[in-house]
N, C-alpha and C. Protein backbone atom coordinates (compact mmCIF):
# COMPACT_ATOMS: atom_id res chain seq x y z
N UNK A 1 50.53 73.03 -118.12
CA UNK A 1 49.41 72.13 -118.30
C UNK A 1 49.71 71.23 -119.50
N UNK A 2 49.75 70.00 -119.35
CA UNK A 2 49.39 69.12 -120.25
C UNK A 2 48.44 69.34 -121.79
N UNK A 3 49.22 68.94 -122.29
CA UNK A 3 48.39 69.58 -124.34
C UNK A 3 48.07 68.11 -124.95
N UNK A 4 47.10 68.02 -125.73
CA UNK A 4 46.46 67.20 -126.37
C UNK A 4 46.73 66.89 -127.84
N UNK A 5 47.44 66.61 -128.50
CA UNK A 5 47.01 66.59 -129.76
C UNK A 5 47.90 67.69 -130.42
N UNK A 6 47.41 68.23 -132.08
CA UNK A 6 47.54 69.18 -132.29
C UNK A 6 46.89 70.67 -132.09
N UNK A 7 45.21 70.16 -131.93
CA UNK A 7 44.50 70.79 -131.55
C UNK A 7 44.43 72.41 -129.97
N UNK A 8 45.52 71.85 -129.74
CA UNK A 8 45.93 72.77 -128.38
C UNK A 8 45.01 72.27 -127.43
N UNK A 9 44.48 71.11 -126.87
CA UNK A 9 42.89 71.35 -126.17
C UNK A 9 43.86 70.94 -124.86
N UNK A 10 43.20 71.20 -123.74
CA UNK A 10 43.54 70.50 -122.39
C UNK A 10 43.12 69.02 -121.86
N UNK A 11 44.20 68.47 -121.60
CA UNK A 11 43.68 67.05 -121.00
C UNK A 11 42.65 67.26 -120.24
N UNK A 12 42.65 68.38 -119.30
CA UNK A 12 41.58 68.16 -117.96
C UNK A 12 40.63 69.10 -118.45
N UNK A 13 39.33 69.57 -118.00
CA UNK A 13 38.44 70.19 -118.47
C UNK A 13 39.01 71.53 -118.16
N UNK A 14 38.96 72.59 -119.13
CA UNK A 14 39.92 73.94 -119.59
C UNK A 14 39.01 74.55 -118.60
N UNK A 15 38.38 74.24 -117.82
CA UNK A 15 37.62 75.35 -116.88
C UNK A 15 38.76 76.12 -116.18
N UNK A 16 37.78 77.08 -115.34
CA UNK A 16 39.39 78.32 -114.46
C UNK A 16 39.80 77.46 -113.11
N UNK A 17 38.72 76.65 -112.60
CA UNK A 17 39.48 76.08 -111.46
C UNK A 17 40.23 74.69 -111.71
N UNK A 18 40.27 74.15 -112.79
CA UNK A 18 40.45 72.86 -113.27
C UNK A 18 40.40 71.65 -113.15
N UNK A 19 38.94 71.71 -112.27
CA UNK A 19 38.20 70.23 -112.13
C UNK A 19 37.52 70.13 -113.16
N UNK A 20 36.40 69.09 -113.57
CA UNK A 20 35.46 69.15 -114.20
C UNK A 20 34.30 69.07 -114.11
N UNK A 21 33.60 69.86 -114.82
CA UNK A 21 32.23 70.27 -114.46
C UNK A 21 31.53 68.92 -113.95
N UNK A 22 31.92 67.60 -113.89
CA UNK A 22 30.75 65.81 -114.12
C UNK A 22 31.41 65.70 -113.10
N UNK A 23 32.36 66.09 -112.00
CA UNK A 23 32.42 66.33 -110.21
C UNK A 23 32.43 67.05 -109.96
N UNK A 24 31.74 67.02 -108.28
CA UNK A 24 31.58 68.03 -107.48
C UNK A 24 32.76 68.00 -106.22
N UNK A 25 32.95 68.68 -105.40
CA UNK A 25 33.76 68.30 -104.01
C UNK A 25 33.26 68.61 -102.81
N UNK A 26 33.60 67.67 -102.07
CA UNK A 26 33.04 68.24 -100.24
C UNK A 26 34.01 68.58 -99.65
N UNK A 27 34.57 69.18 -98.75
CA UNK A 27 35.64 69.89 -97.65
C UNK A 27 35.04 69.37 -96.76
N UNK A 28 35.50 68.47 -95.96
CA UNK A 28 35.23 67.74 -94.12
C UNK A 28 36.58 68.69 -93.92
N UNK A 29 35.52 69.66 -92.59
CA UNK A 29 36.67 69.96 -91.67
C UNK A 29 36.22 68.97 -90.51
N UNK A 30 37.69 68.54 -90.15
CA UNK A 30 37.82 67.27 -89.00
C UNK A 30 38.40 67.39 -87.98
N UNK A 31 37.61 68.45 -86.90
CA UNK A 31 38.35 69.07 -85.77
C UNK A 31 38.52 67.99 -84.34
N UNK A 32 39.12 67.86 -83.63
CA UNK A 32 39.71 67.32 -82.35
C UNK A 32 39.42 67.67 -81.43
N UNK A 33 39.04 68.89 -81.47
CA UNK A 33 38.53 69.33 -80.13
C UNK A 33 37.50 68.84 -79.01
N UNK A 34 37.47 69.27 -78.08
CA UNK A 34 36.82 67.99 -76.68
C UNK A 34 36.75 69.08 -75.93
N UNK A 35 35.70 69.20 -74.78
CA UNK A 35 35.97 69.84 -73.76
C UNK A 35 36.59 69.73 -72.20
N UNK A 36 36.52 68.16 -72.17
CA UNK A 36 37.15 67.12 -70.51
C UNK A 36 38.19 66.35 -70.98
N UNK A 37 38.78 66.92 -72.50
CA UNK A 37 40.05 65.73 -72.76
C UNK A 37 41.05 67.18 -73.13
N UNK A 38 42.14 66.76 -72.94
CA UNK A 38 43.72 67.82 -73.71
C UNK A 38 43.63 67.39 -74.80
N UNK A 39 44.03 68.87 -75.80
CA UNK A 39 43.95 68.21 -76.88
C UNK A 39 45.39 67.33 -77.49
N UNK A 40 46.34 67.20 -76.94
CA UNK A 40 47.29 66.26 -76.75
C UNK A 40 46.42 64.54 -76.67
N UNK A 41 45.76 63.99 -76.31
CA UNK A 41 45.02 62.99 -76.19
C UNK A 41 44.28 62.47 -77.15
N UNK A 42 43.96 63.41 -78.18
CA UNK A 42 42.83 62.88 -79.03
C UNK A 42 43.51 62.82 -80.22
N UNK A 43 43.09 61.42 -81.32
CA UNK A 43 43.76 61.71 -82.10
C UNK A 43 43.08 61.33 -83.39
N UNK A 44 43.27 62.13 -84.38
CA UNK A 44 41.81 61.09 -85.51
C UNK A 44 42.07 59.84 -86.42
N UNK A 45 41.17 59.00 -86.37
CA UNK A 45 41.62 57.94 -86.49
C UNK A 45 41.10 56.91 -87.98
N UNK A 46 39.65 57.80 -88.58
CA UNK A 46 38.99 57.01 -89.59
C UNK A 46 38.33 58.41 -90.24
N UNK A 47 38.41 58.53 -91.68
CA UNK A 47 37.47 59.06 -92.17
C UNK A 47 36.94 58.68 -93.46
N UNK A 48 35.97 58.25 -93.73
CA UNK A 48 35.55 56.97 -95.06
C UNK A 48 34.39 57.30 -95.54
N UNK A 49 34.57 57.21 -96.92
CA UNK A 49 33.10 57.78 -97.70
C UNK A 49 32.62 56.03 -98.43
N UNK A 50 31.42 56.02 -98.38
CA UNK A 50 30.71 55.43 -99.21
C UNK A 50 29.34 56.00 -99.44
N UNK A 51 28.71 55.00 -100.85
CA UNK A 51 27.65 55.25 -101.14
C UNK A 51 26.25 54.93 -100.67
N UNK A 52 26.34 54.47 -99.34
CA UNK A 52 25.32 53.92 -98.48
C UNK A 52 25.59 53.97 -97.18
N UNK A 53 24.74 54.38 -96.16
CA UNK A 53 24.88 53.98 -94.85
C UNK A 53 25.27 52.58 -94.71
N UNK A 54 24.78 51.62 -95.02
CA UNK A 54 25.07 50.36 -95.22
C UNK A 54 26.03 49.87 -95.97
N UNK A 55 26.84 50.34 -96.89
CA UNK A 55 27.77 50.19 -97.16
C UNK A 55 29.19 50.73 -96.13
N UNK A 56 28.50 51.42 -95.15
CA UNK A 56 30.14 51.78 -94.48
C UNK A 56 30.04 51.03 -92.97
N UNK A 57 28.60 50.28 -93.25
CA UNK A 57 28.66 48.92 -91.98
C UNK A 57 29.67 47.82 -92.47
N UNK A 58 29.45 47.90 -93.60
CA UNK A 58 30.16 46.95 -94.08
C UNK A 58 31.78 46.86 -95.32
N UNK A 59 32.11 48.32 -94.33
CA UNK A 59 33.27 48.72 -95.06
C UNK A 59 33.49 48.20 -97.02
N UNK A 60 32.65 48.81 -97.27
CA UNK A 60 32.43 48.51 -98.96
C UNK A 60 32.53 50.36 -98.95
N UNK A 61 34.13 50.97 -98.63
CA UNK A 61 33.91 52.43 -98.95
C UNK A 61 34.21 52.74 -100.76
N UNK A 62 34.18 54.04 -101.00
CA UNK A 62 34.63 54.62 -102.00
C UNK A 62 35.94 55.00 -102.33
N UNK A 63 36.24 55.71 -100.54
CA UNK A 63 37.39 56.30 -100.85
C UNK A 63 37.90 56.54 -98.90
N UNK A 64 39.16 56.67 -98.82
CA UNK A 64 39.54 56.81 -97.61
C UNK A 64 40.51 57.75 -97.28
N UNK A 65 40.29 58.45 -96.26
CA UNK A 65 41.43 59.37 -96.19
C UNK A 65 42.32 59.17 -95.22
N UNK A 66 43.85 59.48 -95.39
CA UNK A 66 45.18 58.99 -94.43
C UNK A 66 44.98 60.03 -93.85
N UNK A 67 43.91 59.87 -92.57
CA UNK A 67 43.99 61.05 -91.71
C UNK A 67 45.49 61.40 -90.84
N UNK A 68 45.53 62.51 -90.02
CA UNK A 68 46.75 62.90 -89.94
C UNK A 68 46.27 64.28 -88.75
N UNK A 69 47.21 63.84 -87.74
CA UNK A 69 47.42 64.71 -86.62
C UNK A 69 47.43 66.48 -87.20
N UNK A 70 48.11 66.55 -87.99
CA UNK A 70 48.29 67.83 -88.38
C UNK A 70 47.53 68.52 -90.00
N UNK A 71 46.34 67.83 -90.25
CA UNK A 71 45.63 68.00 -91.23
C UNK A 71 44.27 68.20 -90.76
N UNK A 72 43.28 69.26 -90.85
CA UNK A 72 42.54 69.30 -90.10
C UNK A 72 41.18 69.15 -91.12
N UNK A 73 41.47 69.56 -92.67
CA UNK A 73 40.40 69.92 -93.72
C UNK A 73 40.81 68.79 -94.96
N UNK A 74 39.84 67.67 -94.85
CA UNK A 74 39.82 67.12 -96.49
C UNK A 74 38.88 66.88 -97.03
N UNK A 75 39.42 66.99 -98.39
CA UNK A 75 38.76 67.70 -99.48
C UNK A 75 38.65 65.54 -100.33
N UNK A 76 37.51 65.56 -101.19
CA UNK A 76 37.10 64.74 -102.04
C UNK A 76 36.07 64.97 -103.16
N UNK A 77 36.91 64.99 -104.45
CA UNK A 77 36.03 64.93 -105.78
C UNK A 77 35.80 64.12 -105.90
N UNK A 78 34.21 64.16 -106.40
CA UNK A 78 32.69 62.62 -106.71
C UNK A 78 32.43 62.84 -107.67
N UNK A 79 31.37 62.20 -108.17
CA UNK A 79 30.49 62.29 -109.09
C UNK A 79 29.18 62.66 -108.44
N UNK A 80 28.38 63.55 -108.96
CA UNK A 80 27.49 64.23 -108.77
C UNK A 80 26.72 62.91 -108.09
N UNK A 81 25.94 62.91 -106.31
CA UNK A 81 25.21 62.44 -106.07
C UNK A 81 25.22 62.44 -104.58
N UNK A 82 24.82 61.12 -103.68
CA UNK A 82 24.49 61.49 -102.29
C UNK A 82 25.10 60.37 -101.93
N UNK A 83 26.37 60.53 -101.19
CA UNK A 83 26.89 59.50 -100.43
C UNK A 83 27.00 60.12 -98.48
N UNK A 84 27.45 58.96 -98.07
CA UNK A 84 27.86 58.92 -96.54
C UNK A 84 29.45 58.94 -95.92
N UNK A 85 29.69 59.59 -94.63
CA UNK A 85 31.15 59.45 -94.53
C UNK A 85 30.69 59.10 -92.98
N UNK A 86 32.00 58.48 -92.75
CA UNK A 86 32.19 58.00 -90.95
C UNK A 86 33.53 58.84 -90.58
N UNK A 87 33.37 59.07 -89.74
CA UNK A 87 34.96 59.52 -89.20
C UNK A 87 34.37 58.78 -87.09
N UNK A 88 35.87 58.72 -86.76
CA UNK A 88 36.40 58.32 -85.21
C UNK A 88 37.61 59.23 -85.40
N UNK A 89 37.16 59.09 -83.99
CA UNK A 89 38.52 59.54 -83.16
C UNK A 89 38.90 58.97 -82.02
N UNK A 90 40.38 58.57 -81.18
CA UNK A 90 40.50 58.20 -80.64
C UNK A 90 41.10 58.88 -79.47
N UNK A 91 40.97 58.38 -77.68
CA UNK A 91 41.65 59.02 -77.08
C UNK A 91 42.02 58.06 -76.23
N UNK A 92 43.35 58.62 -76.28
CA UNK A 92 45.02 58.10 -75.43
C UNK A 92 45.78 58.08 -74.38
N UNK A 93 44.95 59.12 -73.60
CA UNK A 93 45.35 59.70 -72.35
C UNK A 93 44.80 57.95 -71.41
N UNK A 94 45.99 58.13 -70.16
CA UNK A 94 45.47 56.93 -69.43
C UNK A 94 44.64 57.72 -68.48
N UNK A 95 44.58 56.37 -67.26
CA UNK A 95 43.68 56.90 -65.98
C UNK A 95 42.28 56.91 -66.59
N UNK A 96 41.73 57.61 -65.55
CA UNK A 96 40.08 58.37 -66.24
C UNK A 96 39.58 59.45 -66.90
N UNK A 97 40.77 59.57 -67.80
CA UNK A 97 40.58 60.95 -68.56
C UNK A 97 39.95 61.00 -69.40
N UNK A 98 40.04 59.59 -70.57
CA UNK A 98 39.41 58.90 -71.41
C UNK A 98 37.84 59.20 -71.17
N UNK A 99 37.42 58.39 -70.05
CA UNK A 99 36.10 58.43 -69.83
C UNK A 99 35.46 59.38 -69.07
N UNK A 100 35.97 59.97 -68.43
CA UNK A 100 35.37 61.75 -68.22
C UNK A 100 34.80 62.25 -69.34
N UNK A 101 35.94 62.22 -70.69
CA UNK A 101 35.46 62.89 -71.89
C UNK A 101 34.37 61.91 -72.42
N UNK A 102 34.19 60.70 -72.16
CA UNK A 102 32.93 60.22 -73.21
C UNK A 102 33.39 59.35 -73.56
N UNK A 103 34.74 58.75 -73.90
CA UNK A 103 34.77 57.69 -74.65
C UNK A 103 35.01 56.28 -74.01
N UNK A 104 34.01 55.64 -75.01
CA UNK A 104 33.76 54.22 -74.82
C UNK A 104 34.92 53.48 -73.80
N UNK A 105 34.76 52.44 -72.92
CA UNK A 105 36.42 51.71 -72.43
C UNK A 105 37.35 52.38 -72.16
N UNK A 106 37.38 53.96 -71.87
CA UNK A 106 38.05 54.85 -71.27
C UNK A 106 39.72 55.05 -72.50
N UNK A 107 40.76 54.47 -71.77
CA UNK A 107 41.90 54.77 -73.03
C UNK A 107 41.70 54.30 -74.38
N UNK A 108 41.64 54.39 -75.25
CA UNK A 108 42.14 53.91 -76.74
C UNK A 108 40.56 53.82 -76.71
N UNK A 109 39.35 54.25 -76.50
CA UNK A 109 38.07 54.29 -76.58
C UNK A 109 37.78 55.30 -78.22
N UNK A 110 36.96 54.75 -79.00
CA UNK A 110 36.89 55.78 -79.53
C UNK A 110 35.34 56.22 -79.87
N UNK A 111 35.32 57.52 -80.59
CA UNK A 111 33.87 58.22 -80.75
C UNK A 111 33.77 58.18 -82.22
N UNK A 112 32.50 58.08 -82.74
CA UNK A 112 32.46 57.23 -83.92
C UNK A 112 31.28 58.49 -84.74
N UNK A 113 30.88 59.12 -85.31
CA UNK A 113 30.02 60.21 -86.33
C UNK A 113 29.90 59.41 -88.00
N UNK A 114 28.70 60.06 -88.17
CA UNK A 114 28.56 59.66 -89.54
C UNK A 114 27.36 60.43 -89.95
N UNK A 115 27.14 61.06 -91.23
CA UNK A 115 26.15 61.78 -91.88
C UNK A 115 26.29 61.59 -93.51
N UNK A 116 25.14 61.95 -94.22
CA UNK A 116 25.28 62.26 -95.30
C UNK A 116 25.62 63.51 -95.97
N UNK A 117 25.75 63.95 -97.24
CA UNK A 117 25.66 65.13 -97.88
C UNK A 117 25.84 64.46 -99.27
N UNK A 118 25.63 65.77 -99.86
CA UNK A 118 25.28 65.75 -101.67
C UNK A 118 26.29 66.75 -102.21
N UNK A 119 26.66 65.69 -103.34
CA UNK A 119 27.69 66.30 -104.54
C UNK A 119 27.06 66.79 -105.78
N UNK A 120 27.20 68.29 -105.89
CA UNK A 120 26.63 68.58 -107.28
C UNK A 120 27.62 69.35 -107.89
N UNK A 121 27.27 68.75 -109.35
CA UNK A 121 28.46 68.91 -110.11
C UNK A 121 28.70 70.18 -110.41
N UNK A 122 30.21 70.34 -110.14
CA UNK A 122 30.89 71.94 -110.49
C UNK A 122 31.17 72.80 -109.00
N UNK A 123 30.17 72.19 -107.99
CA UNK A 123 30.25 73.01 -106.71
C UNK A 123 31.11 72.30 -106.28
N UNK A 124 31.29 73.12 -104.62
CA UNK A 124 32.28 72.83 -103.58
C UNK A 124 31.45 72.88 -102.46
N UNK A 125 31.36 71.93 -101.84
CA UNK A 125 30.09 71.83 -100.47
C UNK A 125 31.41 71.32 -99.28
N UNK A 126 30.84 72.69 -98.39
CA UNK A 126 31.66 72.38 -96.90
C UNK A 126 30.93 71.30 -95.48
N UNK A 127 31.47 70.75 -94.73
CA UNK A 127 30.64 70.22 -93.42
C UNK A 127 32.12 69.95 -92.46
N UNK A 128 31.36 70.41 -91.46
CA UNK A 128 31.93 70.36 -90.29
C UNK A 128 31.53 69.14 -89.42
N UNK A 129 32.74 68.35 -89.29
CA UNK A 129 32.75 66.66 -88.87
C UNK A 129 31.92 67.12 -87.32
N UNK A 130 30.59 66.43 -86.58
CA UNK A 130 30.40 66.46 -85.41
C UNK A 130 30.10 65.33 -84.22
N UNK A 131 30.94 65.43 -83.15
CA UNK A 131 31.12 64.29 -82.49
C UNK A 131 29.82 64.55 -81.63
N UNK A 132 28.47 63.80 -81.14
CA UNK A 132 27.86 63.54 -80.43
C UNK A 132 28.32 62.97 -79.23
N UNK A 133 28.12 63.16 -77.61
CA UNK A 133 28.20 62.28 -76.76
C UNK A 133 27.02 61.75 -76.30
């Protein structure tokens, strides 16, 4: 760990998990799963926090994550308060496989979620991403 001074102190707050107490974090788990699509087909495509519903109409986010085929759980430290996230997903499969499962324009269609939650400082708050049809 990084030392300060002469003082011995820690750059980051000396707590045991070594965030600091003035953020909190959320865990989005961001599952793929479908029940009329393979999961070969689906793939995730957006997941974006801001501080307003209206701010993520108008892509004014906070923070964005490089979602990823093989990453299923991310994690983001805030500052204590109440923001919004969007996540999509997209599906790839041709034919009518697309739209069996729900999505919009059948191939490359995608399904679009968004909710709030609250950051309080020092905790770790979980949510499970959910796609509506």
């Amino acid at each position: 760990m990084l030392q300060c001074c002469d003082n011995g102190d820690d750059i980051i707050n000396p707590g045991n998990n070594g965030y600091s107490d003035n953020y909190g974090t959320i865990q989005l788990y961001f599952p793929v799963d479908d029940a009329h699509v393979p999961l070969r087909c689906i793939k995730r495509a957006d997941l974006s926090i801001a501080y307003t519903a209206d701010s993520l109409y108008r892509k004014e986010y906070i923070t964005v994550a490089n979602v990823s085929d093989y990453q299923r759980l991310y994690e983001f430290t805030l500052e204590p308060g109440v923001y919004y996230y969007q996540a999509a997903k997209v599906c790839i499969c041709g034919r009518d496989t697309c739209l069996w499962g729900g999505y919009p324009g059948g191939q490359n269609g995608m399904l679009w979620t968004m909710s709030s939650f609250e950051i309080i400082s020092g905790e770790i708050s979980y949510d499970r991403l959910k796609f509506d049809k």
